[in-house]
C-alpha atoms as a PDB file:
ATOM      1  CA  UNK A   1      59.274 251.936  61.845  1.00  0.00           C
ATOM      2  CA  UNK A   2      58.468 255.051  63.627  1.00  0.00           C
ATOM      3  CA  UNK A   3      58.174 258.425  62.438  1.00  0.00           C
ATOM      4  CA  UNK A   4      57.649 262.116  63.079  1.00  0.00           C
ATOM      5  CA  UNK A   5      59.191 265.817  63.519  1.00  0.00           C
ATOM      6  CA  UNK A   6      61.075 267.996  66.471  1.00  0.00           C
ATOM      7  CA  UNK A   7      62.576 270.735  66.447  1.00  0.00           C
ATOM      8  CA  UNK A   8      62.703 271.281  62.792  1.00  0.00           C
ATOM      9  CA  UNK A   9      64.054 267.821  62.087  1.00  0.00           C
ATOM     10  CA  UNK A  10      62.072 264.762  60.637  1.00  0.00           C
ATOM     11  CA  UNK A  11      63.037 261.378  62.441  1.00  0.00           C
ATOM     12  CA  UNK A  12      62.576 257.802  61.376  1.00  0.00           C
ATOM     13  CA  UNK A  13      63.990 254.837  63.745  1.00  0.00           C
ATOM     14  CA  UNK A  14      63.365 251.435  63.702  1.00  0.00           C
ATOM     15  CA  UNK A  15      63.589 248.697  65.763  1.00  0.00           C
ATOM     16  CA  UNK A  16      65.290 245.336  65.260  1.00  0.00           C
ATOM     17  CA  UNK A  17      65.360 242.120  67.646  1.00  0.00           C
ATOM     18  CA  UNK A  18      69.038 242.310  66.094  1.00  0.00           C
ATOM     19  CA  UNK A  19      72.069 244.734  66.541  1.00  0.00           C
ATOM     20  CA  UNK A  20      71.670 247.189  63.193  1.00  0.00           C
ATOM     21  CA  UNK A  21      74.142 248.863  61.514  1.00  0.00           C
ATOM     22  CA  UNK A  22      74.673 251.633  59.248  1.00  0.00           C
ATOM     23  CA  UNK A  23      75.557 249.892  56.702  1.00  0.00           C
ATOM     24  CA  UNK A  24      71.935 248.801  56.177  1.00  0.00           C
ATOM     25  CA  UNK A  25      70.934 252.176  55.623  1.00  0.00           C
ATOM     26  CA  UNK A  26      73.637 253.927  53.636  1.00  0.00           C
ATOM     27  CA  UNK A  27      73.416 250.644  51.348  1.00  0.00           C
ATOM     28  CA  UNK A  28      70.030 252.314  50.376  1.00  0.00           C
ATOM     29  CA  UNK A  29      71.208 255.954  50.547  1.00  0.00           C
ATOM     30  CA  UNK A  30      74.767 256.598  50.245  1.00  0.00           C
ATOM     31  CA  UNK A  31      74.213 259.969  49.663  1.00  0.00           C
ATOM     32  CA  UNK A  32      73.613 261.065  52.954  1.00  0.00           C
ATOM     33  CA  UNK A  33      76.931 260.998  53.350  1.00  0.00           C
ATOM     34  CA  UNK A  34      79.074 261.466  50.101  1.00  0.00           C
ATOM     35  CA  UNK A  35      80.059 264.483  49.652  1.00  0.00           C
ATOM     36  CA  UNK A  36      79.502 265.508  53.218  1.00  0.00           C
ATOM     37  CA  UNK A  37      81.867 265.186  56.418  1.00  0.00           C
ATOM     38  CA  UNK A  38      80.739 262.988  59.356  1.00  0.00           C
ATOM     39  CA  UNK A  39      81.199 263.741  62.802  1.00  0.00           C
ATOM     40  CA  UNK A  40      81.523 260.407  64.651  1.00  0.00           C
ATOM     41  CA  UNK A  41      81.005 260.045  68.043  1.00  0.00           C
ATOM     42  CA  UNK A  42      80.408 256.494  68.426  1.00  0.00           C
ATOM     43  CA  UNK A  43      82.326 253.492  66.625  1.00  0.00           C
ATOM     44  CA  UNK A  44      82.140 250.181  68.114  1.00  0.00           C
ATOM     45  CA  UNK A  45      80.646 251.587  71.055  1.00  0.00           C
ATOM     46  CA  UNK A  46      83.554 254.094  71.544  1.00  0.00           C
ATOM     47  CA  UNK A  47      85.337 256.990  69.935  1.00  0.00           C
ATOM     48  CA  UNK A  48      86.729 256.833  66.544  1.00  0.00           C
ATOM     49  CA  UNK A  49      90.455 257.595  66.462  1.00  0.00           C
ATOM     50  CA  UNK A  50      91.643 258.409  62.758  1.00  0.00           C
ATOM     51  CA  UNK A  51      94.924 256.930  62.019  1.00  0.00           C
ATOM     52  CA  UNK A  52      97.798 258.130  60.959  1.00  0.00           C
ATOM     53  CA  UNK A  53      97.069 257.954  57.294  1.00  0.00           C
ATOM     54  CA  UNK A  54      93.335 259.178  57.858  1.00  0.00           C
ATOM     55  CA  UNK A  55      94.709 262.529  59.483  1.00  0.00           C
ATOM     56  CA  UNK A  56      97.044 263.050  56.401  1.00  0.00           C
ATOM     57  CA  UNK A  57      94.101 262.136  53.599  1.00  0.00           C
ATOM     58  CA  UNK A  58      92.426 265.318  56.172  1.00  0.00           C
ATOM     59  CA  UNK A  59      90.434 263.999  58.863  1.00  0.00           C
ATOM     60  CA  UNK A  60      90.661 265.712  62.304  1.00  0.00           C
ATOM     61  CA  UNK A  61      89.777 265.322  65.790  1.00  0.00           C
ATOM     62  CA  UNK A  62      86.969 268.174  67.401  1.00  0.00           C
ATOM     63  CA  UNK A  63      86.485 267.711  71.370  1.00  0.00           C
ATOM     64  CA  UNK A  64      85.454 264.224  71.140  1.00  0.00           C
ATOM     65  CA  UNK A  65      84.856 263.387  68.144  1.00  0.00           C
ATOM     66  CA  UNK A  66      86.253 262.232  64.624  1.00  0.00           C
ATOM     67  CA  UNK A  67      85.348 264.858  61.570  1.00  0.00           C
ATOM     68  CA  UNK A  68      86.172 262.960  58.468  1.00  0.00           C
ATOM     69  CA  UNK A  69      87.100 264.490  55.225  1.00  0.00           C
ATOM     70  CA  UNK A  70      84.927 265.263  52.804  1.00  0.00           C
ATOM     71  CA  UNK A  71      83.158 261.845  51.894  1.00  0.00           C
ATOM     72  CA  UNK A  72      83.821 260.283  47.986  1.00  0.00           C
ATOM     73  CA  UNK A  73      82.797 256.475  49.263  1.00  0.00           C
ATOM     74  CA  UNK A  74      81.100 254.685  52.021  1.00  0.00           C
ATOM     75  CA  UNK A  75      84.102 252.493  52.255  1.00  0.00           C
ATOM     76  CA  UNK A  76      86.145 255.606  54.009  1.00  0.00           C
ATOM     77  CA  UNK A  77      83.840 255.353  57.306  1.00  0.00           C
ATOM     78  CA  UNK A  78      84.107 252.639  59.666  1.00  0.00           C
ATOM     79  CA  UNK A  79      80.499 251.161  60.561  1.00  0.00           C
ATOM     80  CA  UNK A  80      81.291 248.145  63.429  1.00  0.00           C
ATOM     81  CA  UNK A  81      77.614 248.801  64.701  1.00  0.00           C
ATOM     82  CA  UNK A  82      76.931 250.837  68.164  1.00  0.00           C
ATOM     83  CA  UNK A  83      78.132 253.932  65.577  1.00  0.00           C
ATOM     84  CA  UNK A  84      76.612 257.726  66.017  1.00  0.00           C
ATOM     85  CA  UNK A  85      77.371 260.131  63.029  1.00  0.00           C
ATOM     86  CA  UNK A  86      76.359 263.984  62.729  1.00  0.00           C
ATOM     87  CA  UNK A  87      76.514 265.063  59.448  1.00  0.00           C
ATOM     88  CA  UNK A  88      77.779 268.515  57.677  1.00  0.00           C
ATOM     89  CA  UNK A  89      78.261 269.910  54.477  1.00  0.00           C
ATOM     90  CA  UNK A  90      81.371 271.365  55.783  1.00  0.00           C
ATOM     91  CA  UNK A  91      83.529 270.841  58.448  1.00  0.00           C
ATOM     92  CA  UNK A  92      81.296 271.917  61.716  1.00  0.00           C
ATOM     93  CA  UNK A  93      81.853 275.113  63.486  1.00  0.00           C
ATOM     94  CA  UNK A  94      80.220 273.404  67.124  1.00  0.00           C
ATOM     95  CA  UNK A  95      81.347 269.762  67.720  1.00  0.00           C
ATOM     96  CA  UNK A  96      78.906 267.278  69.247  1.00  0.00           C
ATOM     97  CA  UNK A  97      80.683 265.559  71.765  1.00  0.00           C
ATOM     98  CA  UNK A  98      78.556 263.158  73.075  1.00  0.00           C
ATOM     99  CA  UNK A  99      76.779 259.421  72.051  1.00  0.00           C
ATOM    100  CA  UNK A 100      73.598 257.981  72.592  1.00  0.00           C
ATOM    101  CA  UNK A 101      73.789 254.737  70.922  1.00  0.00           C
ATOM    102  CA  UNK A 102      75.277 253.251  73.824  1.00  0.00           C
ATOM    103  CA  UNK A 103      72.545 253.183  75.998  1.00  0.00           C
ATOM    104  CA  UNK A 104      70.650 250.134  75.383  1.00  0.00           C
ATOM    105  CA  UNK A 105      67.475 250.848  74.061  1.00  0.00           C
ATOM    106  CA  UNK A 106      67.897 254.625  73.860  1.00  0.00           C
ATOM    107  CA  UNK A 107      65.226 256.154  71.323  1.00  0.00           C
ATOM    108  CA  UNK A 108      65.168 259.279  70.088  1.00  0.00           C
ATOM    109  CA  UNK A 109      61.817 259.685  70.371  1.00  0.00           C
ATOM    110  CA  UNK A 110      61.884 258.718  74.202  1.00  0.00           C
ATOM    111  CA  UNK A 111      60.561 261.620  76.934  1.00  0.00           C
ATOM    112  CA  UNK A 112      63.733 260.974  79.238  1.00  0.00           C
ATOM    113  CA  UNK A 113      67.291 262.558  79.939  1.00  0.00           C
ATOM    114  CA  UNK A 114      69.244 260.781  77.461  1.00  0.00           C
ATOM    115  CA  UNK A 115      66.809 261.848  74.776  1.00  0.00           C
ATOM    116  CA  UNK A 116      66.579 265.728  75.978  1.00  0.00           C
ATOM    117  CA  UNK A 117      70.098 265.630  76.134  1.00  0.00           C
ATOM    118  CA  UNK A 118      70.358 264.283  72.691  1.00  0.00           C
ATOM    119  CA  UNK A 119      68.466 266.443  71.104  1.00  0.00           C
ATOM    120  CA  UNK A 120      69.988 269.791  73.552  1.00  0.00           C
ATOM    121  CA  UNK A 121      73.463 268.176  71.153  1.00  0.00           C
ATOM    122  CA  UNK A 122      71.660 268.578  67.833  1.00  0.00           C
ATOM    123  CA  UNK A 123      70.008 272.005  69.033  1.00  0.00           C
ATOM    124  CA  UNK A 124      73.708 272.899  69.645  1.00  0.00           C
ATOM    125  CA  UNK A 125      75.719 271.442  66.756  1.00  0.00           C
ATOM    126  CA  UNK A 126      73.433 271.832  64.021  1.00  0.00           C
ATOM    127  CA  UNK A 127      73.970 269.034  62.001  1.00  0.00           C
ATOM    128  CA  UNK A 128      72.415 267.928  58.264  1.00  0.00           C
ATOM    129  CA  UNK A 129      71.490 264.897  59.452  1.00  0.00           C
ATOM    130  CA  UNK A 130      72.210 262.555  62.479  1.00  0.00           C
ATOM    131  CA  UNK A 131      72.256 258.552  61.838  1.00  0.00           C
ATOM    132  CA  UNK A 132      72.466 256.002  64.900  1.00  0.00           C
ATOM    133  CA  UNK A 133      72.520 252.473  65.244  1.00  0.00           C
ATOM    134  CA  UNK A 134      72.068 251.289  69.196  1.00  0.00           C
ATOM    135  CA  UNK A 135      70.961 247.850  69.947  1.00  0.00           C
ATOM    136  CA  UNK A 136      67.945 247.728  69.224  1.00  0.00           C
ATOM    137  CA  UNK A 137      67.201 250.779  67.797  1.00  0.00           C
ATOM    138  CA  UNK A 138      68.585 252.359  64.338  1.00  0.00           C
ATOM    139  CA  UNK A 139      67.690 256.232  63.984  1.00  0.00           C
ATOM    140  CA  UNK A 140      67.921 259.020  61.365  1.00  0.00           C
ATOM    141  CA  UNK A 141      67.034 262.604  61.970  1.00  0.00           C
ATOM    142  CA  UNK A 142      67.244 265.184  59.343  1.00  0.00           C
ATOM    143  CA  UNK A 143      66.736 268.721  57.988  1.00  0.00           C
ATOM    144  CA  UNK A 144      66.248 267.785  54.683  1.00  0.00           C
ATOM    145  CA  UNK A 145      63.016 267.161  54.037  1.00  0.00           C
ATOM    146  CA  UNK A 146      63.215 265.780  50.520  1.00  0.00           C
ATOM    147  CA  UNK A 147      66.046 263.020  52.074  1.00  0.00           C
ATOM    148  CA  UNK A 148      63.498 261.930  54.961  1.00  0.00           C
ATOM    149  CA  UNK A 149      60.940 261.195  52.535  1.00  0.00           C
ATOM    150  CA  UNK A 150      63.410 259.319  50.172  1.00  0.00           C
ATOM    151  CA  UNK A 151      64.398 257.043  53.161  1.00  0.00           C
ATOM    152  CA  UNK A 152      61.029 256.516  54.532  1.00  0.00           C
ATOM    153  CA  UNK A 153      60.180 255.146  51.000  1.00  0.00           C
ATOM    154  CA  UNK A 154      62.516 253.127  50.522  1.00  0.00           C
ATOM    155  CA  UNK A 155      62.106 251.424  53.574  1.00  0.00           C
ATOM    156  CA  UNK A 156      58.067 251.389  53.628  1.00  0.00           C
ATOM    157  CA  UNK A 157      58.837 249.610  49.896  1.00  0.00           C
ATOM    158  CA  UNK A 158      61.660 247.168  51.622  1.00  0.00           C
ATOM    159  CA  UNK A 159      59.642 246.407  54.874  1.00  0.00           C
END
């Protein structure tokens, strides 16, 4: 597990011989999303088209990517692994329209151009929190202090 702070956000990733998923972390901290609306911009290693039913229950489509509605249970967001999710507190006024996860090995903590232009996104979008899951890296990024030290807890306690 890695750890630090740019531009105003506090990062954790970690990195897995495995593919990781989401679901691993929101298992831990559901809260990061309930409540909120996610911005996906990576499902499956892809975009996330709502269906038919998911548009009427109020999600919505923003460049490219999904904005769900607001969030009651982790059950409403699809997490096949190689997912990218910006988070809000409201529906977001700039979309991010780009992913990350799907570069193997990408790291947000990297010096390249996938990580500058990652970052350029979140600059630009201004989301609560960012979570990633990439093979074979899993990433969250946050404004919120109090919620980066929560995770990082709970995962130093969990190994």
């Amino acid at each position: 597990m890695k750890f630090g702070e740019r531009g105003g956000y506090w990062v954790i990733e970690w990195s897995k011989a495995w593919d990781p998923s989401l679901t691993d972390l929101l298992h831990v901290a559901p809260e990061l999303v309930v409540g909120k609306r996610v911005a996906i911009t990576s499902c499956d290693s892809g975009p996330y088209v709502p269906s038919e039913d998911e548009v009427k229950a109020g999600w919505s489509r923003c460049e490219t990517a999904a904005i769900s509605r607001e969030v009651a249970k982790l059950t409403e967001l699809p997490t096949p692994g190689f997912d990218e999710w910006y988070v809000y507190d409201s529906i977001p006024l700039i979309c991010p329209k780009r992913n990350h996860v799907n570069q193997y090995g990408f790291s947000v903590f990297d010096e390249g151009d996938a990580t500058e232009l990652f970052w350029e996104q979140i600059r630009t979008a201004q989301p609560l929190h960012v979570l990633g899951a990439g093979t074979p890296n899993m990433f969250f990024a946050t404004r919120n202090r109090d919620s980066f030290d929560q995770v990082k807890s709970l995962y130093e306690k969990i190994g």
